[in-house]
C-alpha atoms as a PDB file:
ATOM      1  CA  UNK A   1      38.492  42.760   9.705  1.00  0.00           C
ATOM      2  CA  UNK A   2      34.865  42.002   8.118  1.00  0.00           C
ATOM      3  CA  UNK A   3      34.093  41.432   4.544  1.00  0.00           C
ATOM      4  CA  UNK A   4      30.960  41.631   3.554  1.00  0.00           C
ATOM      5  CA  UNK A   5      29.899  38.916   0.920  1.00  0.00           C
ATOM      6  CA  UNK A   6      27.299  40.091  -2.047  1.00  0.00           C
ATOM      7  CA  UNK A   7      25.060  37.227  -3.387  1.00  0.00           C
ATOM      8  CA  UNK A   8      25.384  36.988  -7.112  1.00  0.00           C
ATOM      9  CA  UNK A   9      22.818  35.634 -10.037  1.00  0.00           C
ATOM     10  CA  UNK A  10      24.343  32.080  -9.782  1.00  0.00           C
ATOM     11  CA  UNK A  11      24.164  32.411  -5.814  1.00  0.00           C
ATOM     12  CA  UNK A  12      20.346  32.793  -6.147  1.00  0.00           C
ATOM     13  CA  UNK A  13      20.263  30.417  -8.725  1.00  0.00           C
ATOM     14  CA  UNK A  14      21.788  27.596  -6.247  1.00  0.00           C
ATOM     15  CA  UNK A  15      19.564  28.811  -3.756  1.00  0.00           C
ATOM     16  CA  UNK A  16      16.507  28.877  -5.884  1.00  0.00           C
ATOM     17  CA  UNK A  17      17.723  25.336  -7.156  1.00  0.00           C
ATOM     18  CA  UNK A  18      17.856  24.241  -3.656  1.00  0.00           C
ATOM     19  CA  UNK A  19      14.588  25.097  -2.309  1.00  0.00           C
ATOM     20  CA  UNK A  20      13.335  23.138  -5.121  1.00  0.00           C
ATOM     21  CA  UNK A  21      14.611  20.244  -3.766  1.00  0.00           C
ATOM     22  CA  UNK A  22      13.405  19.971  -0.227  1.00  0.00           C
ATOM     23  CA  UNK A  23      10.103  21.133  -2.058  1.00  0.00           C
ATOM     24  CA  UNK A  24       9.973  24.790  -0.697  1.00  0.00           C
ATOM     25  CA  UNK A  25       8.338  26.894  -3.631  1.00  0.00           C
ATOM     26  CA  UNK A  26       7.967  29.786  -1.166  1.00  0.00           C
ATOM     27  CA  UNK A  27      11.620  30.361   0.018  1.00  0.00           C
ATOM     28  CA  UNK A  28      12.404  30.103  -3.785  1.00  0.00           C
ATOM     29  CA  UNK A  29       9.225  32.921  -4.828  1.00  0.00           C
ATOM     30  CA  UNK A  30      11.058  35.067  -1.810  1.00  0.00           C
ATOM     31  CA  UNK A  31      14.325  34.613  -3.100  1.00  0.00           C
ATOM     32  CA  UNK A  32      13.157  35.592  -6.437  1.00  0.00           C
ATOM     33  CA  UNK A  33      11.795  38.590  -5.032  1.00  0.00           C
ATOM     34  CA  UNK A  34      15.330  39.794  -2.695  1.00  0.00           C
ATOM     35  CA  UNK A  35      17.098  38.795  -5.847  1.00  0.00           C
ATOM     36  CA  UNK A  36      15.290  41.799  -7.932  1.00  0.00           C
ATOM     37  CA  UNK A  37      15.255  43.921  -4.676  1.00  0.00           C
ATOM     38  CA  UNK A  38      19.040  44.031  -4.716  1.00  0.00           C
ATOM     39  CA  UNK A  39      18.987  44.972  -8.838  1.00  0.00           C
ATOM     40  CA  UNK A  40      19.887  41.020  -9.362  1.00  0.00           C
ATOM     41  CA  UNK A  41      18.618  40.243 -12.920  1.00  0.00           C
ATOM     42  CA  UNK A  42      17.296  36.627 -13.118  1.00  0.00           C
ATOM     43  CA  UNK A  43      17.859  34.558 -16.344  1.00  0.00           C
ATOM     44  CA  UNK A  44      16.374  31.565 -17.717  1.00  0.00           C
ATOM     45  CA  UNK A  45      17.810  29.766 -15.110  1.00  0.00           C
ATOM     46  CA  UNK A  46      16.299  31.144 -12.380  1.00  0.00           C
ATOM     47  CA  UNK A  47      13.202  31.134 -13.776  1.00  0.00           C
ATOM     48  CA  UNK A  48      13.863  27.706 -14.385  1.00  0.00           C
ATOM     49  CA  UNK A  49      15.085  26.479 -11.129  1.00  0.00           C
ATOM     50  CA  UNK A  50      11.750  28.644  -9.685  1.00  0.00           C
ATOM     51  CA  UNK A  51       9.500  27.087 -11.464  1.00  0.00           C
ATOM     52  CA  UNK A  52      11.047  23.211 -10.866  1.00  0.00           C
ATOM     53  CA  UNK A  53      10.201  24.242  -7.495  1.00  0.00           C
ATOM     54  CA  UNK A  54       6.857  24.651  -7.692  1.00  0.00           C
ATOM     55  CA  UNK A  55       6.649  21.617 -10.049  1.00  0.00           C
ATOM     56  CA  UNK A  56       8.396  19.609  -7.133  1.00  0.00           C
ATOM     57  CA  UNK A  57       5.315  21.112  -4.701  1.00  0.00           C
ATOM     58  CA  UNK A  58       2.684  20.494  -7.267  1.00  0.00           C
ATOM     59  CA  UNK A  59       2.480  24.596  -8.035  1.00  0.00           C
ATOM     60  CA  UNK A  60       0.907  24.655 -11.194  1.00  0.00           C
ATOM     61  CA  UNK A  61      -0.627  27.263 -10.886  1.00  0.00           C
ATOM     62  CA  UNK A  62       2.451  29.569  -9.335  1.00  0.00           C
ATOM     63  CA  UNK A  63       4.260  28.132 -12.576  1.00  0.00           C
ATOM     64  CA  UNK A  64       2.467  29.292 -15.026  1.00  0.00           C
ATOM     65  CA  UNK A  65       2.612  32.669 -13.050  1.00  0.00           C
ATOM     66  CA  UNK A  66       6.409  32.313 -13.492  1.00  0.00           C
ATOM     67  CA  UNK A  67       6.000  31.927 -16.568  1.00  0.00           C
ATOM     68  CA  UNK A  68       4.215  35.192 -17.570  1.00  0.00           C
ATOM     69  CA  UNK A  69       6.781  37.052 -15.419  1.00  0.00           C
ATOM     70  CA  UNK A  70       9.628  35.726 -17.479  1.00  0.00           C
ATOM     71  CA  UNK A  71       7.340  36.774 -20.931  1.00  0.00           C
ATOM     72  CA  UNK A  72       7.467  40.342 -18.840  1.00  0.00           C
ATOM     73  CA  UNK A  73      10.658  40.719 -18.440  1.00  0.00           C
ATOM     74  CA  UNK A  74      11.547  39.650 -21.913  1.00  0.00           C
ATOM     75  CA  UNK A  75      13.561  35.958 -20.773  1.00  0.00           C
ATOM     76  CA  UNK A  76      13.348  33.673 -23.366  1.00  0.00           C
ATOM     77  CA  UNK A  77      11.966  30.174 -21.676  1.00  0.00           C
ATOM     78  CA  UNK A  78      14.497  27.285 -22.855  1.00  0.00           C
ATOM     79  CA  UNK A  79      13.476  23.537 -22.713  1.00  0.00           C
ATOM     80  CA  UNK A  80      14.206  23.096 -19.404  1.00  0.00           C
ATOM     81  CA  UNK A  81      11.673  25.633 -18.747  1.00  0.00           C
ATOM     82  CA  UNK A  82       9.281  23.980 -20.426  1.00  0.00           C
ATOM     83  CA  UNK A  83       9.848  20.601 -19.143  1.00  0.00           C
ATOM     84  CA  UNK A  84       9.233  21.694 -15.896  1.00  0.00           C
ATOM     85  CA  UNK A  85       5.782  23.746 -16.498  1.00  0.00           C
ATOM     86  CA  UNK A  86       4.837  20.425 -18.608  1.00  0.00           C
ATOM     87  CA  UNK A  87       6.108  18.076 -15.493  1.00  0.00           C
ATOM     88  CA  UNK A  88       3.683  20.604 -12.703  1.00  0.00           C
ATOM     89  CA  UNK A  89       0.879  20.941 -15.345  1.00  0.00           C
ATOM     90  CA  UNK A  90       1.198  17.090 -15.385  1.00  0.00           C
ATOM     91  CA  UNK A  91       1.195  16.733 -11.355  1.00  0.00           C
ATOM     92  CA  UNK A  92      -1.561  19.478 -11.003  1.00  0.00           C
ATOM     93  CA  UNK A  93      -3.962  17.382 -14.327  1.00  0.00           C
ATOM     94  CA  UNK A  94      -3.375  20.219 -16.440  1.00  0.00           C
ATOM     95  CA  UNK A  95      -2.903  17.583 -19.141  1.00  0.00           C
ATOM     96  CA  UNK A  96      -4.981  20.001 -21.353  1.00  0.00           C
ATOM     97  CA  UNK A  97      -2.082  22.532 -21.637  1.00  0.00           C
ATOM     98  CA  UNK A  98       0.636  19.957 -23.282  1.00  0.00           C
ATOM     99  CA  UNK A  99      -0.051  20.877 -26.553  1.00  0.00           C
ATOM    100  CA  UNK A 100      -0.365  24.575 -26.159  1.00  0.00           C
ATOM    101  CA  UNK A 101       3.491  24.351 -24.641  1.00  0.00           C
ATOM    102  CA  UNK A 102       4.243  22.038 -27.174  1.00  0.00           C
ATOM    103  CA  UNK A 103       3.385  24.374 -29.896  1.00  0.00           C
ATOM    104  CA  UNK A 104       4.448  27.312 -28.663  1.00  0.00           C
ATOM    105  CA  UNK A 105       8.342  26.162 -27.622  1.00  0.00           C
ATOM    106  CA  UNK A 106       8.460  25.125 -31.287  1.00  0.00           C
ATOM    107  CA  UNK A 107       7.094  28.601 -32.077  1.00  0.00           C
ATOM    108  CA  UNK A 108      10.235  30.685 -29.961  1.00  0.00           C
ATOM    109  CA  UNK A 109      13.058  27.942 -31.327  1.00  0.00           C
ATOM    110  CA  UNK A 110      13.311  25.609 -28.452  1.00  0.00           C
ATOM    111  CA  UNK A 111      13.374  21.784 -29.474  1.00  0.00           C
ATOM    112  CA  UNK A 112      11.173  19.979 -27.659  1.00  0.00           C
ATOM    113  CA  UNK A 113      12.828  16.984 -25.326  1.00  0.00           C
ATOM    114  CA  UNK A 114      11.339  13.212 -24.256  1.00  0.00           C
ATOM    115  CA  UNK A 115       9.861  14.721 -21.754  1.00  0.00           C
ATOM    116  CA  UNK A 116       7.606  17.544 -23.827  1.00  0.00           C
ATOM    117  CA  UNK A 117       7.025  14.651 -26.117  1.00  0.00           C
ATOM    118  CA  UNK A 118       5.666  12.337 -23.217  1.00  0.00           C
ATOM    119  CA  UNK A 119       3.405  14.526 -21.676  1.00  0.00           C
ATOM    120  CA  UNK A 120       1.741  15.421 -25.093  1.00  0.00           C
ATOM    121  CA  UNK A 121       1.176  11.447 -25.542  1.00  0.00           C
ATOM    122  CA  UNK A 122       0.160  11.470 -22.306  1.00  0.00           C
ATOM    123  CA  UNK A 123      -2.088  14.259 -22.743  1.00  0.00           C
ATOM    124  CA  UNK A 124      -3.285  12.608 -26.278  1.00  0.00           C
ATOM    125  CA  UNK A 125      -4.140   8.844 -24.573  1.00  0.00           C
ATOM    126  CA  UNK A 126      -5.859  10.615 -21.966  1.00  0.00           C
ATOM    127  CA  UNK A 127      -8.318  12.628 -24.462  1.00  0.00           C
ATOM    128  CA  UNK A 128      -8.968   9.385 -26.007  1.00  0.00           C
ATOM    129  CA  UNK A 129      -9.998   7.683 -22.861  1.00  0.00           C
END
């Protein structure tokens, strides 16, 4: 007898999560994409996991990408969102967008963390240099 097994949102989400950590922002973009194949909503955590991927493989760029998508599909970035575009803007010397993210999370309700905070000094000092 076979049963067939149907990945779920928090499936993806682990797996997503995962590639992130061995620093494999591609196997986490395609798993985005098969998630939304199958009719597999992501959240604001897989968005999030996603783009600590690419911050993990110094992605910027892809990031900021995710980023948009999310604004697309109407998913409401949270502060661990943002603390991972801040941490690959940081990585890629983006330093110039920490106060844009900074401003805006304050703008949609999300209360910025030590490590927004940081990165906007960091950004700050590195103006003043």
């Amino acid at each position: 007898r076979t049963h067939e097994l149907l990945a779920d949102v928090i499936t993806y989400d682990a797996a997503i999560s995962a590639c992130g950590k061995g620093e494999r922002w591609q196997e986490a973009f395609g798993l985005l994409g098969r998630m939304q194949e199958e009719d597999l909503v992501p959240c604001v955590i897989t968005y999030s996991a996603a783009i600590s991927a690419c911050e993990k493989s110094e992605q910027w760029q892809h990031a900021l990408d995710l980023l948009e998508a999310m604004r697309d599909r109407n998913v409401l970035p949270n502060v661990i969102t943002y603390s991972a575009l801040m941490s690959a803007c940081e990585k890629g010397e983006q330093w110039q967008r920490a106060p844009g993210f900074l401003g805006v999370m304050q703008c949609e309700g999300a209360v910025p963390n030590v490590i927004i905070y940081s990165a906007s000094i960091r950004h700050l000092l590195s103006v003043a240099e």
